[in-house]
PDB file of N, CA and C in Angstrom:
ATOM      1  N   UNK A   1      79.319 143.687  67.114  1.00  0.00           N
ATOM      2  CA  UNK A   1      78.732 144.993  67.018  1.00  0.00           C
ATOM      3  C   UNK A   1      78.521 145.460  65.579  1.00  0.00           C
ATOM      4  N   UNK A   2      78.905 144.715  64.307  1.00  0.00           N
ATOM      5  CA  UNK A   2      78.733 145.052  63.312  1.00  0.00           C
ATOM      6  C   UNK A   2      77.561 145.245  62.954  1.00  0.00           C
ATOM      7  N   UNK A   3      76.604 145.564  61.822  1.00  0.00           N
ATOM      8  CA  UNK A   3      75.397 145.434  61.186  1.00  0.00           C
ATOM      9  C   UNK A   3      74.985 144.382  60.633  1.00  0.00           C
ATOM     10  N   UNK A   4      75.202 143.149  60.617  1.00  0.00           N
ATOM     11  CA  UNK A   4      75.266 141.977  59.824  1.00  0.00           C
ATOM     12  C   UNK A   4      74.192 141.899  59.046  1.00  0.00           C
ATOM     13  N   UNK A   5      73.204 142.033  60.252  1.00  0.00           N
ATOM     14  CA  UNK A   5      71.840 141.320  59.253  1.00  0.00           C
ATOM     15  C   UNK A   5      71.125 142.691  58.263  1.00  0.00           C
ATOM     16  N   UNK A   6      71.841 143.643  58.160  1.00  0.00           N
ATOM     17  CA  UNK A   6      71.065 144.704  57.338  1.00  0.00           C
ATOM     18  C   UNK A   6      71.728 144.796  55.737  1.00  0.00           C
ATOM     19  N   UNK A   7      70.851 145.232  55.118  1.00  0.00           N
ATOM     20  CA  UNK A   7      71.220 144.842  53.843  1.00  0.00           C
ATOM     21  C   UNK A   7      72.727 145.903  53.095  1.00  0.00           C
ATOM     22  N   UNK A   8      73.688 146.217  54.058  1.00  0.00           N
ATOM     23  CA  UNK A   8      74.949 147.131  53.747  1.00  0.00           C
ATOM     24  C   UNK A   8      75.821 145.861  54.190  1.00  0.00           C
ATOM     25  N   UNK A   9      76.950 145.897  53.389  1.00  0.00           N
ATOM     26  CA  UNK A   9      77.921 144.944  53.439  1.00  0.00           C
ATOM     27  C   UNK A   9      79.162 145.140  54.911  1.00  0.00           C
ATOM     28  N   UNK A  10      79.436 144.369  55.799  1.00  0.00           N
ATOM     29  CA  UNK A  10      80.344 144.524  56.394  1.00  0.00           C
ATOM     30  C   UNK A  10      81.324 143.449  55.863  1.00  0.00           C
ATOM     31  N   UNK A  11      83.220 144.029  56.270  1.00  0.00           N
ATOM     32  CA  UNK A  11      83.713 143.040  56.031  1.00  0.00           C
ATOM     33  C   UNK A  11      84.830 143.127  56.999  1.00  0.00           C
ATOM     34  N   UNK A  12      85.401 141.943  57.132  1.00  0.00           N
ATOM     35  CA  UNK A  12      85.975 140.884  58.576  1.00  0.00           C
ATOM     36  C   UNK A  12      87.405 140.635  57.745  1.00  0.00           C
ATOM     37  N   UNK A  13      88.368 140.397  58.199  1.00  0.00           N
ATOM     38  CA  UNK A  13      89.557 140.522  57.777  1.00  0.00           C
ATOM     39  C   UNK A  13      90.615 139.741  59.428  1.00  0.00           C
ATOM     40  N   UNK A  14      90.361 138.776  59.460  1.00  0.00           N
ATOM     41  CA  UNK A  14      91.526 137.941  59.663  1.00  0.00           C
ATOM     42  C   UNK A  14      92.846 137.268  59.314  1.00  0.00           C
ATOM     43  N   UNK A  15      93.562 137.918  59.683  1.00  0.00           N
ATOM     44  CA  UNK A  15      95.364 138.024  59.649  1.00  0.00           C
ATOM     45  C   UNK A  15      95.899 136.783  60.893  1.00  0.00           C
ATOM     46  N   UNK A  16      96.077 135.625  60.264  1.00  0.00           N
ATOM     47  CA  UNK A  16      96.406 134.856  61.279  1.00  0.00           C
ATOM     48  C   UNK A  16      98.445 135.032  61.023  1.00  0.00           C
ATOM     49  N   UNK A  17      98.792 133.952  61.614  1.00  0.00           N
ATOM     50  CA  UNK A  17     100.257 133.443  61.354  1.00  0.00           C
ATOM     51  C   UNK A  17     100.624 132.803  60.039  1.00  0.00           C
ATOM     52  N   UNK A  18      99.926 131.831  59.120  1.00  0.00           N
ATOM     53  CA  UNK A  18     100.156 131.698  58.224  1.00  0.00           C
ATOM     54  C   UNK A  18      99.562 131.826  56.690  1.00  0.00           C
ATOM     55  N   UNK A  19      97.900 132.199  57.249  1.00  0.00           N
ATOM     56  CA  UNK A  19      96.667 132.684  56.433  1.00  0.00           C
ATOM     57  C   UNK A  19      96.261 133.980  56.450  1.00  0.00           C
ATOM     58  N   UNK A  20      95.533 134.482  55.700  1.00  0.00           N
ATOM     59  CA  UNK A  20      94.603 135.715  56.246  1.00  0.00           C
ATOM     60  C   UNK A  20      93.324 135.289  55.376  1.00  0.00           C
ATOM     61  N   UNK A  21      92.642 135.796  56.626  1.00  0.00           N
ATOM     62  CA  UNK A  21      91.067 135.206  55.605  1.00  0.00           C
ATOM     63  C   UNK A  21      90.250 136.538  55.199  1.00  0.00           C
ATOM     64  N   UNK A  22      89.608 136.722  54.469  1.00  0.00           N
ATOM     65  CA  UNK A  22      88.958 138.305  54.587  1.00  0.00           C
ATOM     66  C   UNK A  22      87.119 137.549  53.719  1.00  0.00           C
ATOM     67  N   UNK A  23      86.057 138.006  54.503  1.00  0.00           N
ATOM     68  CA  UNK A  23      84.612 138.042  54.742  1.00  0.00           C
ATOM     69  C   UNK A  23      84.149 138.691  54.215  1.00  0.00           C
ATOM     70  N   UNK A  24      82.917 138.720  53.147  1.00  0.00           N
ATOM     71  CA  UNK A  24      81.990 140.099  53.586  1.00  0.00           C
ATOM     72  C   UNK A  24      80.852 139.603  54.139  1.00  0.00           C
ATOM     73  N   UNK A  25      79.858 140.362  54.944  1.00  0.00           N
ATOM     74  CA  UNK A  25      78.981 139.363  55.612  1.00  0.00           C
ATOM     75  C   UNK A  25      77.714 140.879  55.289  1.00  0.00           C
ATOM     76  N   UNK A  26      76.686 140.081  55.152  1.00  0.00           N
ATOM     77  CA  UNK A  26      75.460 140.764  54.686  1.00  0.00           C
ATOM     78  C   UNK A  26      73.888 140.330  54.694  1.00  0.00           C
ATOM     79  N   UNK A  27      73.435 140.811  55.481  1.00  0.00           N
ATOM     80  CA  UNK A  27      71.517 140.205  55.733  1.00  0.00           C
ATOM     81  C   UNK A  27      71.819 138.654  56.345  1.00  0.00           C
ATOM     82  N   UNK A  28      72.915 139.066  57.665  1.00  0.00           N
ATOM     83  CA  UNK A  28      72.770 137.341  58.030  1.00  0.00           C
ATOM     84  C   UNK A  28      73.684 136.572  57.334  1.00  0.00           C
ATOM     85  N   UNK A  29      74.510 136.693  56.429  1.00  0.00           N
ATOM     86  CA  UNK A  29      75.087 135.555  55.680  1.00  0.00           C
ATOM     87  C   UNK A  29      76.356 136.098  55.223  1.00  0.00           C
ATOM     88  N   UNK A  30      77.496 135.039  54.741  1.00  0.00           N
ATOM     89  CA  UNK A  30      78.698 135.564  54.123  1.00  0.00           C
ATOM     90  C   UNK A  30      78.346 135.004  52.680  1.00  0.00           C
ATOM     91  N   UNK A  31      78.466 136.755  52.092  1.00  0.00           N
ATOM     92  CA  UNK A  31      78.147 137.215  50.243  1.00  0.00           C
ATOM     93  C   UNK A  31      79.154 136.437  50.040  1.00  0.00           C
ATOM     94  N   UNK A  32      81.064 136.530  50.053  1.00  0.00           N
ATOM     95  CA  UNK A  32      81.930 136.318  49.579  1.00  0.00           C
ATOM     96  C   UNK A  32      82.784 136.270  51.092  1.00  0.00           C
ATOM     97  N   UNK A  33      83.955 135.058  50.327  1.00  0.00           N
ATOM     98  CA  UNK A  33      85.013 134.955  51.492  1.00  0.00           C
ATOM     99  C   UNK A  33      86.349 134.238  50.442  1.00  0.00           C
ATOM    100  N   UNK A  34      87.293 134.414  51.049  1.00  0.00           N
ATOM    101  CA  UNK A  34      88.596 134.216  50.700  1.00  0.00           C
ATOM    102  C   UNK A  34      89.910 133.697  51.774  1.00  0.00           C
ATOM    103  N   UNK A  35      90.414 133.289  51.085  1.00  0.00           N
ATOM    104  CA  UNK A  35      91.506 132.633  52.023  1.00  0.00           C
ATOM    105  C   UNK A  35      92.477 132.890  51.386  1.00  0.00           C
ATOM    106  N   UNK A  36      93.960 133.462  51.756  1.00  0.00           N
ATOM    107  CA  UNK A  36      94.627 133.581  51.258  1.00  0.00           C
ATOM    108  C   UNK A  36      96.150 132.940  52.185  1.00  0.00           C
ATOM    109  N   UNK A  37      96.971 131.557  52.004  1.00  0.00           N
ATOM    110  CA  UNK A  37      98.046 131.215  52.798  1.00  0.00           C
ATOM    111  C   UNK A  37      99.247 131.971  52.395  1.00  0.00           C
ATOM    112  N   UNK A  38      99.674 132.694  51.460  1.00  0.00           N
ATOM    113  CA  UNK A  38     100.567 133.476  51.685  1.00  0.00           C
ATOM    114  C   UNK A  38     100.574 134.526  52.745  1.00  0.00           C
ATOM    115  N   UNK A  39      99.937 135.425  52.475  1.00  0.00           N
ATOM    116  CA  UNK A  39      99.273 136.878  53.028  1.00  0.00           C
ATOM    117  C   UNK A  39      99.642 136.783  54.669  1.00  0.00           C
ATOM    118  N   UNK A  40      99.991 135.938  54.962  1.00  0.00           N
ATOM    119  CA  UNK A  40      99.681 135.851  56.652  1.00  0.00           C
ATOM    120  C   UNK A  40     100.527 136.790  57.694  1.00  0.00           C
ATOM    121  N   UNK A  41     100.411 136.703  58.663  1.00  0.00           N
ATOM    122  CA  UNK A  41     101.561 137.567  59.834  1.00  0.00           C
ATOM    123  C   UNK A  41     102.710 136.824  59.795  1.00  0.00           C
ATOM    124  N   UNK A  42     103.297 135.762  59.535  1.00  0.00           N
ATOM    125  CA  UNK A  42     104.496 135.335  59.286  1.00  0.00           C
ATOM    126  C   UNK A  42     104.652 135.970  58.313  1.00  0.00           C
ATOM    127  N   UNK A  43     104.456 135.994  57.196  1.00  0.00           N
ATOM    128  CA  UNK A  43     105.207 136.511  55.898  1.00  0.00           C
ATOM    129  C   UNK A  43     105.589 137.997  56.612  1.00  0.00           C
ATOM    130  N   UNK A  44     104.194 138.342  57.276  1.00  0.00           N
ATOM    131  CA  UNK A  44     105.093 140.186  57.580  1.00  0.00           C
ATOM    132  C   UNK A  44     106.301 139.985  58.247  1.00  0.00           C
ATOM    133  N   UNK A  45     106.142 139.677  59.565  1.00  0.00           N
ATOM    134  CA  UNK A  45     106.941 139.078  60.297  1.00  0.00           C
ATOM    135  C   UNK A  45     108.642 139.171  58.747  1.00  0.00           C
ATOM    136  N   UNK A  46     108.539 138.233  57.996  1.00  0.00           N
ATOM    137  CA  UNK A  46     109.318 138.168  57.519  1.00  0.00           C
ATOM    138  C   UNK A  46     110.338 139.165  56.779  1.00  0.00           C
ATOM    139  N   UNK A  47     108.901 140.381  56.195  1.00  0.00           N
ATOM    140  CA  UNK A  47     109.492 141.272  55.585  1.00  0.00           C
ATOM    141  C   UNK A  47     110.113 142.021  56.198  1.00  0.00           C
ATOM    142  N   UNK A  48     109.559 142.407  57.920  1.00  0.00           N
ATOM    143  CA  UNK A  48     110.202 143.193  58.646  1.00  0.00           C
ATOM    144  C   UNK A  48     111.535 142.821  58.725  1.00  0.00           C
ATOM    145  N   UNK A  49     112.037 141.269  59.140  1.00  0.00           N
ATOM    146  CA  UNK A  49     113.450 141.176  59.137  1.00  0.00           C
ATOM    147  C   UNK A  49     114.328 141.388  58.163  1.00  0.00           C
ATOM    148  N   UNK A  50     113.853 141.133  56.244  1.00  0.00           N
ATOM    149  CA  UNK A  50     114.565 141.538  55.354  1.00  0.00           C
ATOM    150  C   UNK A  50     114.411 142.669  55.613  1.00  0.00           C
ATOM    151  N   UNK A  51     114.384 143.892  55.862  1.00  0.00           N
ATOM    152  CA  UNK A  51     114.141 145.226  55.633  1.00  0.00           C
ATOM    153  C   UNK A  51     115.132 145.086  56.447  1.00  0.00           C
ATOM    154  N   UNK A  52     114.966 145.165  57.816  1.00  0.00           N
ATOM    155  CA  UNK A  52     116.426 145.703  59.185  1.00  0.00           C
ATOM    156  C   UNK A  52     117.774 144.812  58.315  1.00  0.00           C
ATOM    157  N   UNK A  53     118.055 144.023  57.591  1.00  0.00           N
ATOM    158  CA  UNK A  53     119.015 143.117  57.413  1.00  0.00           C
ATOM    159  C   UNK A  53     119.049 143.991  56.205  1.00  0.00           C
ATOM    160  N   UNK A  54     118.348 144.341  55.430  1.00  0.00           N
ATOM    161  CA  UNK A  54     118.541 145.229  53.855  1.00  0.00           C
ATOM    162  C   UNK A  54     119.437 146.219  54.034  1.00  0.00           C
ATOM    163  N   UNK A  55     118.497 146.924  54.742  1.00  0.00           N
ATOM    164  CA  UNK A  55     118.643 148.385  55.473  1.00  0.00           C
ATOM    165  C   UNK A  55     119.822 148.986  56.402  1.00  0.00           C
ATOM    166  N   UNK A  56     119.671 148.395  57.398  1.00  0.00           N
ATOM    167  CA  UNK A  56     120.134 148.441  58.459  1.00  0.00           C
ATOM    168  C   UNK A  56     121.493 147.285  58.794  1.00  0.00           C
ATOM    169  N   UNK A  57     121.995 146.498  57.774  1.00  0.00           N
ATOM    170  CA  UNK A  57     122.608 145.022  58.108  1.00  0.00           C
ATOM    171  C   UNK A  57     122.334 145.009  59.548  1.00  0.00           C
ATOM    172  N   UNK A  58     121.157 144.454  59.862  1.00  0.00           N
ATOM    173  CA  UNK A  58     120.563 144.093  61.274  1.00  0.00           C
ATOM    174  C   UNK A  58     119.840 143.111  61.352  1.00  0.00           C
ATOM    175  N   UNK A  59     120.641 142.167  62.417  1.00  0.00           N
ATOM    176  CA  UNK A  59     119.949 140.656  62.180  1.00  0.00           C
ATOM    177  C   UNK A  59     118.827 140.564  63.475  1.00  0.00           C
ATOM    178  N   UNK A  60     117.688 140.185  63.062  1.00  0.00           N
ATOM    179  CA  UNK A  60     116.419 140.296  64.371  1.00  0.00           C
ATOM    180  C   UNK A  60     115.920 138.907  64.330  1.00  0.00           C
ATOM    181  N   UNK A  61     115.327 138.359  65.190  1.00  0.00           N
ATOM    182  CA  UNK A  61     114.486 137.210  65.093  1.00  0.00           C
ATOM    183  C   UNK A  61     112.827 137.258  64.938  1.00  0.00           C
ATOM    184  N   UNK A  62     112.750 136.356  64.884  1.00  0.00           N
ATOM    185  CA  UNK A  62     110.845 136.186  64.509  1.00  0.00           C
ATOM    186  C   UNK A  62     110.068 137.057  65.586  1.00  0.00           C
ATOM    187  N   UNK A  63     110.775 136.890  66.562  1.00  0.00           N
ATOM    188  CA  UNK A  63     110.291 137.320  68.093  1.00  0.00           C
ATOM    189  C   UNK A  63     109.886 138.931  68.036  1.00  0.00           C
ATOM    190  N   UNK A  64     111.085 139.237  67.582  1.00  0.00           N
ATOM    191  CA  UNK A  64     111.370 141.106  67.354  1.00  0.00           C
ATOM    192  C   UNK A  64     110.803 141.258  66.763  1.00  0.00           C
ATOM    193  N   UNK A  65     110.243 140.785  65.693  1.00  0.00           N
ATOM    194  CA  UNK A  65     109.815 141.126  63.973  1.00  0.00           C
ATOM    195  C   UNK A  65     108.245 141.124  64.362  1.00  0.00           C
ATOM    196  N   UNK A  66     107.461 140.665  65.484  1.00  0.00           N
ATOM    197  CA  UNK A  66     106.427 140.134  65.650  1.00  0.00           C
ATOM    198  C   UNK A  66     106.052 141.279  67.060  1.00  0.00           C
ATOM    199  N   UNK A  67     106.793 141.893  67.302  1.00  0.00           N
ATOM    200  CA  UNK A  67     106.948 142.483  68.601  1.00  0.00           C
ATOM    201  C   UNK A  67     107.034 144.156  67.517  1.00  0.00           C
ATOM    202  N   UNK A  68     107.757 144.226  66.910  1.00  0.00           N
ATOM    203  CA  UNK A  68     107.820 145.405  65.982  1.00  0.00           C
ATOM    204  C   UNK A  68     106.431 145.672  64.809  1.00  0.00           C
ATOM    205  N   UNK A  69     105.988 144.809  64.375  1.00  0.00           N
ATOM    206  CA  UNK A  69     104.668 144.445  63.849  1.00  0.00           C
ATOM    207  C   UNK A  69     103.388 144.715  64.437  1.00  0.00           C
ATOM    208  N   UNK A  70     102.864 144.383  65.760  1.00  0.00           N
ATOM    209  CA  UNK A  70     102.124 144.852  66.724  1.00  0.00           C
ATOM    210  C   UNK A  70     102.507 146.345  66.852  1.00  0.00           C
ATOM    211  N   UNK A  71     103.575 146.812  67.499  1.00  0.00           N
ATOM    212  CA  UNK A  71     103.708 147.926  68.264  1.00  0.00           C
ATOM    213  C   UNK A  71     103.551 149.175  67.281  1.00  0.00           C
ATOM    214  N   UNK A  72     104.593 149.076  66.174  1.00  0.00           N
ATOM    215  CA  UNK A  72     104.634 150.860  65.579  1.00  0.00           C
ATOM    216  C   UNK A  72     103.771 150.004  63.841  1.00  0.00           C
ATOM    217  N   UNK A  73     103.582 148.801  63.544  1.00  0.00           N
ATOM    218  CA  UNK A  73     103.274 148.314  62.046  1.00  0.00           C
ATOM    219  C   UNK A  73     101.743 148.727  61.741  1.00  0.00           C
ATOM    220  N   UNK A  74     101.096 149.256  60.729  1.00  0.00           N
ATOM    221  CA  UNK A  74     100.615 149.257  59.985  1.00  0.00           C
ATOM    222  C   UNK A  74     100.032 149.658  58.411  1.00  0.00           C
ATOM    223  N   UNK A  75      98.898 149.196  58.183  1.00  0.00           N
ATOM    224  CA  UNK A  75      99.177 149.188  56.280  1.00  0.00           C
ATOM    225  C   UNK A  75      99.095 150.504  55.898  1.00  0.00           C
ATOM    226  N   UNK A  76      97.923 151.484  56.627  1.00  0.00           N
ATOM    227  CA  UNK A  76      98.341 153.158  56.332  1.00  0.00           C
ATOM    228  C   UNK A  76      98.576 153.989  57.410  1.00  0.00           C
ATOM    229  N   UNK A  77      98.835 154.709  56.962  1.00  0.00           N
ATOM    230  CA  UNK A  77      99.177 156.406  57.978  1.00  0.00           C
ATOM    231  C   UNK A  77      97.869 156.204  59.030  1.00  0.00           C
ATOM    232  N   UNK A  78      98.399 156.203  60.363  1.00  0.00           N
ATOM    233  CA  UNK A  78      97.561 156.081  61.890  1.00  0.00           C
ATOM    234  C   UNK A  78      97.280 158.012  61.892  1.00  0.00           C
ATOM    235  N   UNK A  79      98.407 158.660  61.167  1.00  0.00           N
ATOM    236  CA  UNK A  79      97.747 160.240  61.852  1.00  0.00           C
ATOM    237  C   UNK A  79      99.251 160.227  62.580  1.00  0.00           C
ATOM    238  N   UNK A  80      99.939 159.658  63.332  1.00  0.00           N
ATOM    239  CA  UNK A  80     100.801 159.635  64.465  1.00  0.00           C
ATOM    240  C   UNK A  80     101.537 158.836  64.334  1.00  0.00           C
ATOM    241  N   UNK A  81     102.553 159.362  63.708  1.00  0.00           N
ATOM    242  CA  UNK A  81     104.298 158.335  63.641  1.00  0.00           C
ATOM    243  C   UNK A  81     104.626 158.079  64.816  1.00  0.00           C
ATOM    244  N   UNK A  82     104.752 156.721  64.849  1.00  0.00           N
ATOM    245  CA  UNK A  82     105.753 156.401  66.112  1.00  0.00           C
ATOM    246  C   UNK A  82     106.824 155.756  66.244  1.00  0.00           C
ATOM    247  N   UNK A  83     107.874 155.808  66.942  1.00  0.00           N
ATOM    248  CA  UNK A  83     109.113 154.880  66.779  1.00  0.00           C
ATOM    249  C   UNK A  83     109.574 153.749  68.031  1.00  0.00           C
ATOM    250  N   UNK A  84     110.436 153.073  67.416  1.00  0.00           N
ATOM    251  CA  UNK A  84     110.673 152.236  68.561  1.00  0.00           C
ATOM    252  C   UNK A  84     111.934 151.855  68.560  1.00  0.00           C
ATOM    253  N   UNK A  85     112.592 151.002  69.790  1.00  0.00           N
ATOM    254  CA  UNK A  85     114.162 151.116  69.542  1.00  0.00           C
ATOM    255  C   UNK A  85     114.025 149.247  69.391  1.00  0.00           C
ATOM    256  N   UNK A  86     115.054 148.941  68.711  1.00  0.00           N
ATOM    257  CA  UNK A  86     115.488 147.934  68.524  1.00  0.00           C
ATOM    258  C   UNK A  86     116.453 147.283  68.521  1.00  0.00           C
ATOM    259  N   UNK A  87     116.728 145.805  68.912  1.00  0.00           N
ATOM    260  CA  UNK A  87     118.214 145.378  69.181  1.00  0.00           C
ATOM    261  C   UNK A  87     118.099 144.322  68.329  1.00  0.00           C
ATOM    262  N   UNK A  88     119.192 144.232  67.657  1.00  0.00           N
ATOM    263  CA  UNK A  88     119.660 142.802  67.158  1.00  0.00           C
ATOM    264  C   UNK A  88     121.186 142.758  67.418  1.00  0.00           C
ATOM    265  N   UNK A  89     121.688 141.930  65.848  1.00  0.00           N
ATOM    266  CA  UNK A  89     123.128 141.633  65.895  1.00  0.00           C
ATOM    267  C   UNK A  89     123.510 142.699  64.475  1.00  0.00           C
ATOM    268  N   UNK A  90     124.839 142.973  64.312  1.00  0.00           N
ATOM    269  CA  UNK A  90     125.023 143.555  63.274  1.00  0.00           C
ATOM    270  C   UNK A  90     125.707 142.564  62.103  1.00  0.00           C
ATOM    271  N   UNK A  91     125.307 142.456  60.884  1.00  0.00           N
ATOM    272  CA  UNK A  91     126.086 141.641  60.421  1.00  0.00           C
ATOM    273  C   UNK A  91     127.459 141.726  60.133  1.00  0.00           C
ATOM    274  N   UNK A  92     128.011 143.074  59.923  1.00  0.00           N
ATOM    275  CA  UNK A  92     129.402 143.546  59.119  1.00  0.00           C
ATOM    276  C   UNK A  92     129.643 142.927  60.362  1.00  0.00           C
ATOM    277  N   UNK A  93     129.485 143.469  61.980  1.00  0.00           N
ATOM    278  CA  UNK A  93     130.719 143.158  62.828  1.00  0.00           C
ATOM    279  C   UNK A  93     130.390 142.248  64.025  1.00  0.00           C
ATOM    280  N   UNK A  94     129.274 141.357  63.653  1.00  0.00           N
ATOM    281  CA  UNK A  94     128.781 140.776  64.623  1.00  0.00           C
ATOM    282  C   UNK A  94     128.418 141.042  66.061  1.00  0.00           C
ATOM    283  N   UNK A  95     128.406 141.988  66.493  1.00  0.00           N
ATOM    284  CA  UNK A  95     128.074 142.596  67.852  1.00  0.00           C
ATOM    285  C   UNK A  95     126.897 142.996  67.959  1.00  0.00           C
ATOM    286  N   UNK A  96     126.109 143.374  69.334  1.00  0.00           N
ATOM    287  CA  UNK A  96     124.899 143.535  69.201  1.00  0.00           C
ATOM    288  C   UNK A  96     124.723 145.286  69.000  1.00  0.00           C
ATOM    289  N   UNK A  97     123.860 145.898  68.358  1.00  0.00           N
ATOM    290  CA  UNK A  97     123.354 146.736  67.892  1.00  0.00           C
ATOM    291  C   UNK A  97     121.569 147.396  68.433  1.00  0.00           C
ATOM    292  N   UNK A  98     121.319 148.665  68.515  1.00  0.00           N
ATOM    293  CA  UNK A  98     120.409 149.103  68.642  1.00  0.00           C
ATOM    294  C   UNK A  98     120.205 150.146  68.387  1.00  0.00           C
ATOM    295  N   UNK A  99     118.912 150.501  67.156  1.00  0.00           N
ATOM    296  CA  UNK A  99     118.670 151.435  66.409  1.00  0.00           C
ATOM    297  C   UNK A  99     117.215 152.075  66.787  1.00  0.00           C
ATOM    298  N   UNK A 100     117.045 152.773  66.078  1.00  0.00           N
ATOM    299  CA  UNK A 100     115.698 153.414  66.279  1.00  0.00           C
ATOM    300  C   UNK A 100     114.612 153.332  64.956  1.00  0.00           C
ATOM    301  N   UNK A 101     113.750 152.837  64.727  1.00  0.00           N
ATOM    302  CA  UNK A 101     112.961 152.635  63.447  1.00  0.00           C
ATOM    303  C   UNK A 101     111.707 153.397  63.938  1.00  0.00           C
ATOM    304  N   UNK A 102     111.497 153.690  62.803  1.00  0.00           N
ATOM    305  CA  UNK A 102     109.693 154.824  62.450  1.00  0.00           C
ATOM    306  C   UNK A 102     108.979 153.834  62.048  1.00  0.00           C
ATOM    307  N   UNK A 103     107.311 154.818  62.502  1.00  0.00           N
ATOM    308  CA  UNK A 103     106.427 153.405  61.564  1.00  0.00           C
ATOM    309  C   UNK A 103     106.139 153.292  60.607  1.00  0.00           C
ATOM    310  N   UNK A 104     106.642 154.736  60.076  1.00  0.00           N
ATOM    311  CA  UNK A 104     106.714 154.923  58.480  1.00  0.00           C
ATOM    312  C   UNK A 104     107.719 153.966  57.731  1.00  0.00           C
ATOM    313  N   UNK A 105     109.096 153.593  58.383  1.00  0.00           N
ATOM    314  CA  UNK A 105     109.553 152.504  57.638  1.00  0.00           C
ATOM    315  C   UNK A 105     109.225 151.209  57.082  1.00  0.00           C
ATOM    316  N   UNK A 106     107.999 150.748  58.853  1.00  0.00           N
ATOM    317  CA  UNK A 106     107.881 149.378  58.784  1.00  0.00           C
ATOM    318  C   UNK A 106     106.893 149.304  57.773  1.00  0.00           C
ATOM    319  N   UNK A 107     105.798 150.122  57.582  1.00  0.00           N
ATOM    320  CA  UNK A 107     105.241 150.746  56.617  1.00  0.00           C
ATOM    321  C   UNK A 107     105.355 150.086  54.895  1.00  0.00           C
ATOM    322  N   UNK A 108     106.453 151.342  55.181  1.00  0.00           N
ATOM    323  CA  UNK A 108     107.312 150.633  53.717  1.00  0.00           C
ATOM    324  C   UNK A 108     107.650 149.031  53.657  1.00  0.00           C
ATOM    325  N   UNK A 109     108.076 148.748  54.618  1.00  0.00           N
ATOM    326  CA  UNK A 109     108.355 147.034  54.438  1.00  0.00           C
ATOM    327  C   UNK A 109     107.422 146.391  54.669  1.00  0.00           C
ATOM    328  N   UNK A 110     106.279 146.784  54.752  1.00  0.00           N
ATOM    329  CA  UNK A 110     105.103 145.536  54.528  1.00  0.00           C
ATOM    330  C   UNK A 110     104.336 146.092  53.233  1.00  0.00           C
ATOM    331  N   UNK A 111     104.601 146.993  52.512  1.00  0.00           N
ATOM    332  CA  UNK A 111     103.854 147.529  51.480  1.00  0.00           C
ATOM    333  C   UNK A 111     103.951 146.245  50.253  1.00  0.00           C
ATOM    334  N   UNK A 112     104.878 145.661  49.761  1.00  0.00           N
ATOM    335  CA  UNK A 112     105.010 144.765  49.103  1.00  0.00           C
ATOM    336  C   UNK A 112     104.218 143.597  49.096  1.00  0.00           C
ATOM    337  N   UNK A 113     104.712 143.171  50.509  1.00  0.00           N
ATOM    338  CA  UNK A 113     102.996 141.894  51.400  1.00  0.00           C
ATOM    339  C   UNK A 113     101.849 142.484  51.404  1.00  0.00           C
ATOM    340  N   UNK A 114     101.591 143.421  51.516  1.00  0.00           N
ATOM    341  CA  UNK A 114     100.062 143.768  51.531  1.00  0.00           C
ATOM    342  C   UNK A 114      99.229 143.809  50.391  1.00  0.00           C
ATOM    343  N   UNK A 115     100.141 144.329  49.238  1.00  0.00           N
ATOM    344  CA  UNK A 115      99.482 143.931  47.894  1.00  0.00           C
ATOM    345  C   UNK A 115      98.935 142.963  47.027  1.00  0.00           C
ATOM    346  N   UNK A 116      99.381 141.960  47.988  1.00  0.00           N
ATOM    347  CA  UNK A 116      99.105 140.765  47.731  1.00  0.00           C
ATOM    348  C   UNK A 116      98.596 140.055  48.006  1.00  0.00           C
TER     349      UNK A 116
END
């Protein structure tokens, strides 16, 4: 549904698991494209778990981190904070744990990955 073939630039931004690719596409054709293998949804994935383990000494898996990422994650303000509850392990006492995180936090913990 984009405008492709008109002479105003659209651009495409794919976030895979270990890449993100980002497009601009214009009169039919891609002007410029990029690949970037850091940048990817694993790395977020990743930051989310240092953050609950920073933060929170809360140990989560890839699973959670990827499940928390979808649901309340993104790069700016939606208009509408939302929160979600979460379980892991705690590290001080090893037992399982469940907190409540904003999306303003996760926010903050992908701000670092995104700059990049």
């Amino acid at each position: 549904g984009l405008p492709v073939s008109e002479p105003a630039g659209s651009m495409i931004v794919d976030i895979g698991g270990g890449t993100c690719e980002v497009a601009i596409i214009s009169l039919a054709g891609i002007v410029h494209s990029y690949s970037a293998r850091q940048a990817g949804g694993d790395a977020m994935d990743e930051c989310i778990m240092n953050y609950l383990k920073r933060v929170y000494n809360l140990l989560i898996g890839e699973r959670t981190a990827e499940m928390i990422k979808i649901q309340i994650g993104s790069a700016y303000p939606t208009g509408e904070e939302t929160t979600m509850e979460v379980r892991g392990r705690d590290v001080v006492a090893g037992l399982p744990k469940t907190l409540t995180i904003t999306s303003e936090e996760i926010r903050g913990a992908l701000k670092e990955d995104l700059r990049h």
